[in-house]
N, C-alpha and C. Protein backbone atom coordinates (compact mmCIF):
# COMPACT_ATOMS: atom_id res chain seq x y z
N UNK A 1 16.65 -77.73 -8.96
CA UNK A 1 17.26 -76.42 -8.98
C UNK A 1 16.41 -75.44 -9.79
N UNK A 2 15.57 -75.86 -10.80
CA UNK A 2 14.80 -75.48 -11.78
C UNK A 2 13.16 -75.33 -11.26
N UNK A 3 12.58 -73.90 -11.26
CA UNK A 3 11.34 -74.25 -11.47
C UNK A 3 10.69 -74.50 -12.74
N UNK A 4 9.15 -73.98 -12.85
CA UNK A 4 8.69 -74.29 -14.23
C UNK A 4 8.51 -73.13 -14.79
N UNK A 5 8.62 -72.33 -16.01
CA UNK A 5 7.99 -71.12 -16.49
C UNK A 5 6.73 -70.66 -16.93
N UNK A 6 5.88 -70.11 -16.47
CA UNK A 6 4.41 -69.70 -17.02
C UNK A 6 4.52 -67.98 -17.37
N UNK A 7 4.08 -68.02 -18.32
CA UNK A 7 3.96 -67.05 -18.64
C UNK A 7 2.83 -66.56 -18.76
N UNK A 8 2.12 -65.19 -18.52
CA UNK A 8 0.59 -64.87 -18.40
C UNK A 8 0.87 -64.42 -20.12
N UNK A 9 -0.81 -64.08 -20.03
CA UNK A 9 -0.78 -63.55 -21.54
C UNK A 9 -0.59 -62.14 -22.01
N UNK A 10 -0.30 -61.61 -20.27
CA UNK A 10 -0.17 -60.09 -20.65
C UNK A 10 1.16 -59.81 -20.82
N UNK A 11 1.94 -60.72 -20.31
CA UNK A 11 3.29 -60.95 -20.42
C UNK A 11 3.71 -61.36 -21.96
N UNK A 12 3.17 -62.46 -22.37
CA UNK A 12 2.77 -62.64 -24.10
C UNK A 12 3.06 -61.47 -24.66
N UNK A 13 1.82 -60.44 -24.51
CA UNK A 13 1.52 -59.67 -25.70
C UNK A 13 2.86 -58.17 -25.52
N UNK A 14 3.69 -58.84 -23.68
CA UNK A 14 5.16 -57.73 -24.63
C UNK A 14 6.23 -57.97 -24.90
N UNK A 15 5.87 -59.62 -24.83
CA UNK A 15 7.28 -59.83 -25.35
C UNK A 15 7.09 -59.87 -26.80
N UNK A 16 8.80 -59.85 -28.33
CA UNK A 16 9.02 -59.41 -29.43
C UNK A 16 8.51 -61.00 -30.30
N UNK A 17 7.77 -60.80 -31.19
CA UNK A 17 7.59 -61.84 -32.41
C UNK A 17 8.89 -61.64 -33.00
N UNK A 18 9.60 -63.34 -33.03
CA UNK A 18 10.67 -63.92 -33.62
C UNK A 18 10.30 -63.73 -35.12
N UNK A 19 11.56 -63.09 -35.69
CA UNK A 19 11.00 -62.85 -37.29
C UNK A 19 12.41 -63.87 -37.74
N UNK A 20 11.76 -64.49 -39.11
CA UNK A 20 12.26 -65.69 -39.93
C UNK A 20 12.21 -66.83 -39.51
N UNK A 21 13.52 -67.55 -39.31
CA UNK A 21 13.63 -68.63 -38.68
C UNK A 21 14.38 -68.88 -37.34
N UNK A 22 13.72 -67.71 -36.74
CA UNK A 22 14.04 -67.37 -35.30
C UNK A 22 12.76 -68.18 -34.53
N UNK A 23 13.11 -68.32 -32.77
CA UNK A 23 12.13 -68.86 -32.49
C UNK A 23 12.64 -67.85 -30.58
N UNK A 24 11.60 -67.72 -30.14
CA UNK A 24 11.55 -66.98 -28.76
C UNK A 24 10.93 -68.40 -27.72
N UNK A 25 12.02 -68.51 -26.80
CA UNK A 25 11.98 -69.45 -25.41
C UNK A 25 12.40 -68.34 -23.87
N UNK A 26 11.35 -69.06 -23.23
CA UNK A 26 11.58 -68.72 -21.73
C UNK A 26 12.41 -69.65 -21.59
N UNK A 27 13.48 -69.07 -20.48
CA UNK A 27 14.68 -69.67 -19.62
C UNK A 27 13.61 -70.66 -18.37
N UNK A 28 13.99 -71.56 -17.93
CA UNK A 28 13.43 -71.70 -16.79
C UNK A 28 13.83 -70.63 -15.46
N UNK A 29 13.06 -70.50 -13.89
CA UNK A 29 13.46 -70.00 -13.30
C UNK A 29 14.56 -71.01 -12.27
N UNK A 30 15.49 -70.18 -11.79
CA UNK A 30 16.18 -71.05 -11.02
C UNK A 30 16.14 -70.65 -9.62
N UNK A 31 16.09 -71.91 -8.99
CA UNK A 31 15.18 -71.47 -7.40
C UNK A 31 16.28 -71.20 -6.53
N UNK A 32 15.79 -70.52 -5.38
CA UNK A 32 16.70 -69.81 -4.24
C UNK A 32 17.26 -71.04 -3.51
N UNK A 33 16.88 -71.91 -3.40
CA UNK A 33 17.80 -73.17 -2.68
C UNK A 33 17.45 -74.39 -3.87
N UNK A 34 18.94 -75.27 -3.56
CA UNK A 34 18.83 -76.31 -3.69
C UNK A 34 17.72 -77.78 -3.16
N UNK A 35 17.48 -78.50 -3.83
CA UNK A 35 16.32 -79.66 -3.23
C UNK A 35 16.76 -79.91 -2.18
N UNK A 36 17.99 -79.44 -1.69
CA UNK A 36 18.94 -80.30 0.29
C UNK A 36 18.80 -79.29 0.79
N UNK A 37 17.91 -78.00 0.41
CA UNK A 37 17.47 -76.60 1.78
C UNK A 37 18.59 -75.66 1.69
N UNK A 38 20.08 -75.81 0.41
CA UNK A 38 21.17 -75.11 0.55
C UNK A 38 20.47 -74.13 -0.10
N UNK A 39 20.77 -72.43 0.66
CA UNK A 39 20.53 -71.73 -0.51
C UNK A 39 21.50 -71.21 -1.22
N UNK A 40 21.49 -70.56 -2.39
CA UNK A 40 22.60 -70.13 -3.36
C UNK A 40 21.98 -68.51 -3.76
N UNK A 41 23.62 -68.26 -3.29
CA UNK A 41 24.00 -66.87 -3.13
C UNK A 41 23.40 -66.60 -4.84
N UNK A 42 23.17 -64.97 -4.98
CA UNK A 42 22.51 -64.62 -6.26
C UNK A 42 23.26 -64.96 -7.16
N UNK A 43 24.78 -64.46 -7.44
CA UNK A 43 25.60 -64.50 -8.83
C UNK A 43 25.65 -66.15 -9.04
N UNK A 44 25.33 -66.78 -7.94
CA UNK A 44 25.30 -68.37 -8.65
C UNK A 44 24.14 -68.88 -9.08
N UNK A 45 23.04 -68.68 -8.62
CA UNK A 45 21.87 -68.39 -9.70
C UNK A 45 21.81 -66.97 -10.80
N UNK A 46 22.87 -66.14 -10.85
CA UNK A 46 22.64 -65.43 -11.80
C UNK A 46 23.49 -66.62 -13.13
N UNK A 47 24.79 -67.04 -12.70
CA UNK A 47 25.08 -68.26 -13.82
C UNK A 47 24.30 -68.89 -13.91
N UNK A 48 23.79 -69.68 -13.09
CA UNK A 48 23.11 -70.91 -13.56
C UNK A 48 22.29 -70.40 -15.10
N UNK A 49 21.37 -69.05 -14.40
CA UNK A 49 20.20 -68.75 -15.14
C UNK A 49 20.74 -68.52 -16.74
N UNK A 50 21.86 -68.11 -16.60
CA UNK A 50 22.83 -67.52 -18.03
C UNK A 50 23.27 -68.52 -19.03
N UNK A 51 23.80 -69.47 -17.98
CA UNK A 51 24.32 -70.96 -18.48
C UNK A 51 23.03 -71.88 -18.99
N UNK A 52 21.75 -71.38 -19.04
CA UNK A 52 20.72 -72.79 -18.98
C UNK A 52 20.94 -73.25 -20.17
N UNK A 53 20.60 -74.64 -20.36
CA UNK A 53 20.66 -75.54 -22.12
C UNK A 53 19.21 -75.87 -21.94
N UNK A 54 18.16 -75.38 -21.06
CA UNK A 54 16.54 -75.70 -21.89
C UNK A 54 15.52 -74.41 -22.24
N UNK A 55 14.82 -74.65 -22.34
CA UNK A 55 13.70 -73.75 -22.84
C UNK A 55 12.60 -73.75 -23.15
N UNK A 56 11.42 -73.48 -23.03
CA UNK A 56 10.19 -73.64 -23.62
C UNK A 56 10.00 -72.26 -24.31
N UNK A 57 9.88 -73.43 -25.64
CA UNK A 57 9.52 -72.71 -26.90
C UNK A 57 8.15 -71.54 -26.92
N UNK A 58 7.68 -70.17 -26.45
CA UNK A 58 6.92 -69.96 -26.90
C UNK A 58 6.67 -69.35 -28.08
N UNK A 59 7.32 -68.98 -29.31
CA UNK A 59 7.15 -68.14 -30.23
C UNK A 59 7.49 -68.57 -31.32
N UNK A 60 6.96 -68.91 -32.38
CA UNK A 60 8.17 -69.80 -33.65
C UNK A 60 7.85 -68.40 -35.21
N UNK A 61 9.05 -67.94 -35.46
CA UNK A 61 9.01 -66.83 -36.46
C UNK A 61 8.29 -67.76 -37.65
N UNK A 62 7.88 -67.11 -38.57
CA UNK A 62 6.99 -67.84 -39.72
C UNK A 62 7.36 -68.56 -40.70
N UNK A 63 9.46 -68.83 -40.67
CA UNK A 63 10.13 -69.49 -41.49
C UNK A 63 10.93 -70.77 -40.85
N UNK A 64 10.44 -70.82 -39.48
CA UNK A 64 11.40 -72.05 -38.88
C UNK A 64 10.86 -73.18 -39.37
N UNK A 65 11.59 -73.69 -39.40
CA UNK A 65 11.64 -75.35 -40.29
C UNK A 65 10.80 -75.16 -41.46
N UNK A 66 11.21 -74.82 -42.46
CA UNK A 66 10.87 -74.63 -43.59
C UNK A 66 11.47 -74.92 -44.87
N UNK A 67 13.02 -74.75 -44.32
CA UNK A 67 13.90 -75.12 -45.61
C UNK A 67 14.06 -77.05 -45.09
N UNK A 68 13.48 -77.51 -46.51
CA UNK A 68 13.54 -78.81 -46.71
C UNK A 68 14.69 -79.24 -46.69
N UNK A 69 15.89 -78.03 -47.60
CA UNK A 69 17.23 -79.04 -47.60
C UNK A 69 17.59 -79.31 -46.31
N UNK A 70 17.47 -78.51 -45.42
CA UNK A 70 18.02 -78.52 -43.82
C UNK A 70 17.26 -79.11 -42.97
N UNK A 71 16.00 -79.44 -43.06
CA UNK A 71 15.22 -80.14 -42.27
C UNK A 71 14.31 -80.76 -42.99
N UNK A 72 14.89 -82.26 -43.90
CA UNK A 72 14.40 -82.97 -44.43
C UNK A 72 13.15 -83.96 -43.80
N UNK A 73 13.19 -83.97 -42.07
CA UNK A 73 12.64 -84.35 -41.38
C UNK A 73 11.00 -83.92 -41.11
N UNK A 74 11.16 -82.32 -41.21
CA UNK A 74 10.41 -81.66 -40.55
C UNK A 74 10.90 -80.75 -39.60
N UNK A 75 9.97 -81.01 -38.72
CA UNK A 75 9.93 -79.76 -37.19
C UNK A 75 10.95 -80.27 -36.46
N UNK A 76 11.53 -79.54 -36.07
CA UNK A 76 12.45 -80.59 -33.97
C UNK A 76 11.86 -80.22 -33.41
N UNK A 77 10.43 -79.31 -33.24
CA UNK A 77 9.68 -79.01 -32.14
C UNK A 77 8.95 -78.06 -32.84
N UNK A 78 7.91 -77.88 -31.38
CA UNK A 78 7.20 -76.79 -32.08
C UNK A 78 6.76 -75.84 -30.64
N UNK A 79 5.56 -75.15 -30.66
CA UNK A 79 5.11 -74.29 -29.71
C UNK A 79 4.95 -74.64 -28.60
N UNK A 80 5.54 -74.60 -27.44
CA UNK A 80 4.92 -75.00 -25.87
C UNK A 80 5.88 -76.34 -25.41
N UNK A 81 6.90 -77.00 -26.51
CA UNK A 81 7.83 -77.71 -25.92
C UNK A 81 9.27 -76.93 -25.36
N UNK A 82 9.71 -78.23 -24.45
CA UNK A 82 10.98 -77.60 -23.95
C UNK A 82 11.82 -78.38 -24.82
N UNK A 83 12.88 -77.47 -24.99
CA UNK A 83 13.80 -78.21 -25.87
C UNK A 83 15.35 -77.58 -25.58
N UNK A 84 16.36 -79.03 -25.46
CA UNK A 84 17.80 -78.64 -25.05
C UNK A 84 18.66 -77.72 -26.02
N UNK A 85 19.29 -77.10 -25.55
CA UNK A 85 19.95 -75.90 -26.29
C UNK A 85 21.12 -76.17 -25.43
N UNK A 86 22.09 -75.24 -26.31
CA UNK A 86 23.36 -75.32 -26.28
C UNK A 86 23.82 -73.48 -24.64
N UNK A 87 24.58 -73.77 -23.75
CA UNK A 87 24.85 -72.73 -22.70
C UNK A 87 25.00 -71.62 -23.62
N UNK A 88 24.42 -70.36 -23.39
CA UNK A 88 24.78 -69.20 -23.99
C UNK A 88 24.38 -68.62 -25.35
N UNK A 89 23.48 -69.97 -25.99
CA UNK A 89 22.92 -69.39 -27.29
C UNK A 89 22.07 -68.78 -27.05
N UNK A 90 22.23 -67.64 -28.46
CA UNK A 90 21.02 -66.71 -28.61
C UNK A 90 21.22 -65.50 -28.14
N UNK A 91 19.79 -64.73 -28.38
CA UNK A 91 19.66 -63.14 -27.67
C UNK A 91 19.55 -63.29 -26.48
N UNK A 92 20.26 -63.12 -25.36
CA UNK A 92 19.41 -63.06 -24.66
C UNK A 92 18.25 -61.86 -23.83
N UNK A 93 17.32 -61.36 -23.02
CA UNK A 93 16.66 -60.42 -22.59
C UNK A 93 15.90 -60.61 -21.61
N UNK A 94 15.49 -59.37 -21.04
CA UNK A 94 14.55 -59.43 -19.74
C UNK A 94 13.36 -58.64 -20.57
N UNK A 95 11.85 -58.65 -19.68
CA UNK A 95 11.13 -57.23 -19.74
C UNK A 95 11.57 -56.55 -18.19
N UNK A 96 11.48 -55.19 -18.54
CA UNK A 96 11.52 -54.39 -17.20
C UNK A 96 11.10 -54.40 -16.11
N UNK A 97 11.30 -54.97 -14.75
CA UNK A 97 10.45 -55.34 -13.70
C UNK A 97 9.66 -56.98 -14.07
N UNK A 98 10.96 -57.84 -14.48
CA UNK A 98 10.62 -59.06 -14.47
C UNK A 98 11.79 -59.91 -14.77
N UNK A 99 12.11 -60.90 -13.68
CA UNK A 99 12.99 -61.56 -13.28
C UNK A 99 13.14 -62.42 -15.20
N UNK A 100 12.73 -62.94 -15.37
CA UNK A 100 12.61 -63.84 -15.94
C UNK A 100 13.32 -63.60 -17.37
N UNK A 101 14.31 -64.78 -17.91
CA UNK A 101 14.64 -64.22 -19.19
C UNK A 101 14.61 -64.95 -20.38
N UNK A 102 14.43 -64.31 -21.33
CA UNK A 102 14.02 -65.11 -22.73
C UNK A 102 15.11 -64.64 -23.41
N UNK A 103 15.15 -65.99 -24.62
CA UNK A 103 16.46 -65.73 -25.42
C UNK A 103 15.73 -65.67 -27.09
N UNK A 104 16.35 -65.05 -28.07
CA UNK A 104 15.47 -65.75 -29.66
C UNK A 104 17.10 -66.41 -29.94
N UNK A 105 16.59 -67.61 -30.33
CA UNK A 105 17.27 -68.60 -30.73
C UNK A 105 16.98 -69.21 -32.52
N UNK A 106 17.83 -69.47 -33.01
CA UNK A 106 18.15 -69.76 -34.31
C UNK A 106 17.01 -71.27 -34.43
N UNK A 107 16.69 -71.88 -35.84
CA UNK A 107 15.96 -73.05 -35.38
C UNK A 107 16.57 -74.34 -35.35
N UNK A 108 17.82 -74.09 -36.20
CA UNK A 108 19.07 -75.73 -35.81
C UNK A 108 19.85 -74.98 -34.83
N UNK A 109 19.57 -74.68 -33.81
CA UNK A 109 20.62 -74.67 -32.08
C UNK A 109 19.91 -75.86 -31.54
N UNK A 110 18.24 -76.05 -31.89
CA UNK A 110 17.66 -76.89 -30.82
C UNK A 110 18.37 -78.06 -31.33
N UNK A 111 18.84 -79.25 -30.11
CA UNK A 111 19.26 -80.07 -29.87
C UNK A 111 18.41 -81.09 -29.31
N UNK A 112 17.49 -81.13 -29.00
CA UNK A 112 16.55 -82.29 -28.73
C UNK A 112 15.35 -81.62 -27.69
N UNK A 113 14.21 -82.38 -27.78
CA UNK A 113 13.02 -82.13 -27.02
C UNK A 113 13.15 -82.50 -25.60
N UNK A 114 12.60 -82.01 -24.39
CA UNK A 114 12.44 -82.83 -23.40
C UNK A 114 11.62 -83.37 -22.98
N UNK A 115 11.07 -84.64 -22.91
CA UNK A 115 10.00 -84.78 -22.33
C UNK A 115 9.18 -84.30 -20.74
N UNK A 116 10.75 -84.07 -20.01
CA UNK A 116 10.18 -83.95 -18.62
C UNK A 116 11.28 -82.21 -18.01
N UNK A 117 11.05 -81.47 -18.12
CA UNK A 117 12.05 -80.58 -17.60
C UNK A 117 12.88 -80.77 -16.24
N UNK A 118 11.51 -81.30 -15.14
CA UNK A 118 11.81 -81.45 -14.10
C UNK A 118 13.19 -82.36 -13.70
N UNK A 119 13.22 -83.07 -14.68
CA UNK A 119 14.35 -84.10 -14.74
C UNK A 119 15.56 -83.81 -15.19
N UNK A 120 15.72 -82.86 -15.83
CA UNK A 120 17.05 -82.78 -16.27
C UNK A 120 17.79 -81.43 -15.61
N UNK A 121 19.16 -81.24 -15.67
CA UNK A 121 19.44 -80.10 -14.82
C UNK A 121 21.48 -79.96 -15.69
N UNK A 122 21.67 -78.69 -15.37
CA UNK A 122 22.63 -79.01 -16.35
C UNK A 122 24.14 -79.53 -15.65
N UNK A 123 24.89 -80.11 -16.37
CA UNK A 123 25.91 -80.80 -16.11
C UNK A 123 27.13 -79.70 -15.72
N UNK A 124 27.70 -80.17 -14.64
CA UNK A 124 28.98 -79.31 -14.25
C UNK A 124 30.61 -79.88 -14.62
């Protein structure tokens, strides 16, 4: 249901630097048909796209994972992973004349890494 997100670098330089312990993820895109050739009317890819729980991380503000008491561990991720999130967290936003939407997300929302995006899809 999911494609993959790439982002160019001219696209990069307009989207906003996450300040603190904020972090900026692309949504994946969600494709015009299903893998069985069904296609889906827009407002049901406009949920899907609203509802997503993944993301690839591109932006990490200069304070995420930093406080030791809270992340005695370390990192839960870092730049260029996808990582599960919770439906509806965050900012979300477009740029103007581009489908695609990014959210800034807090740095304990992330809920785990994915190894494979392609594989996972969200639960109904």
């Amino acid at each position: 249901m999911y494609s993959g997100t790439e982002v160019s670098s001219e696209t990069m330089g307009l989207l906003p630097t996450p300040s603190g312990y904020r972090m900026l993820i692309a949504l994946p895109v969600v494709n015009e048909k299903t893998a069985g050739g069904i296609f889906l009317p827009g407002d049901v890819r406009k949920r899907e796209e609203t509802a997503s729980v993944m993301g690839l991380v591109l932006k990490m503000g200069p304070d995420c994972y930093l406080d030791p008491d809270r992340f005695p561990n370390g990192k839960y991720c870092q730049e260029g992973d996808w990582v599960l999130i919770r439906s509806y967290v965050g900012t979300r936003f477009k740029l103007k004349d581009n489908p695609q939407e990014y959210r800034i997300i807090n740095d304990d929302v992330v809920e785990g890494v994915i190894p494979d995006p392609s594989k996972l899809e969200r639960a109904f």
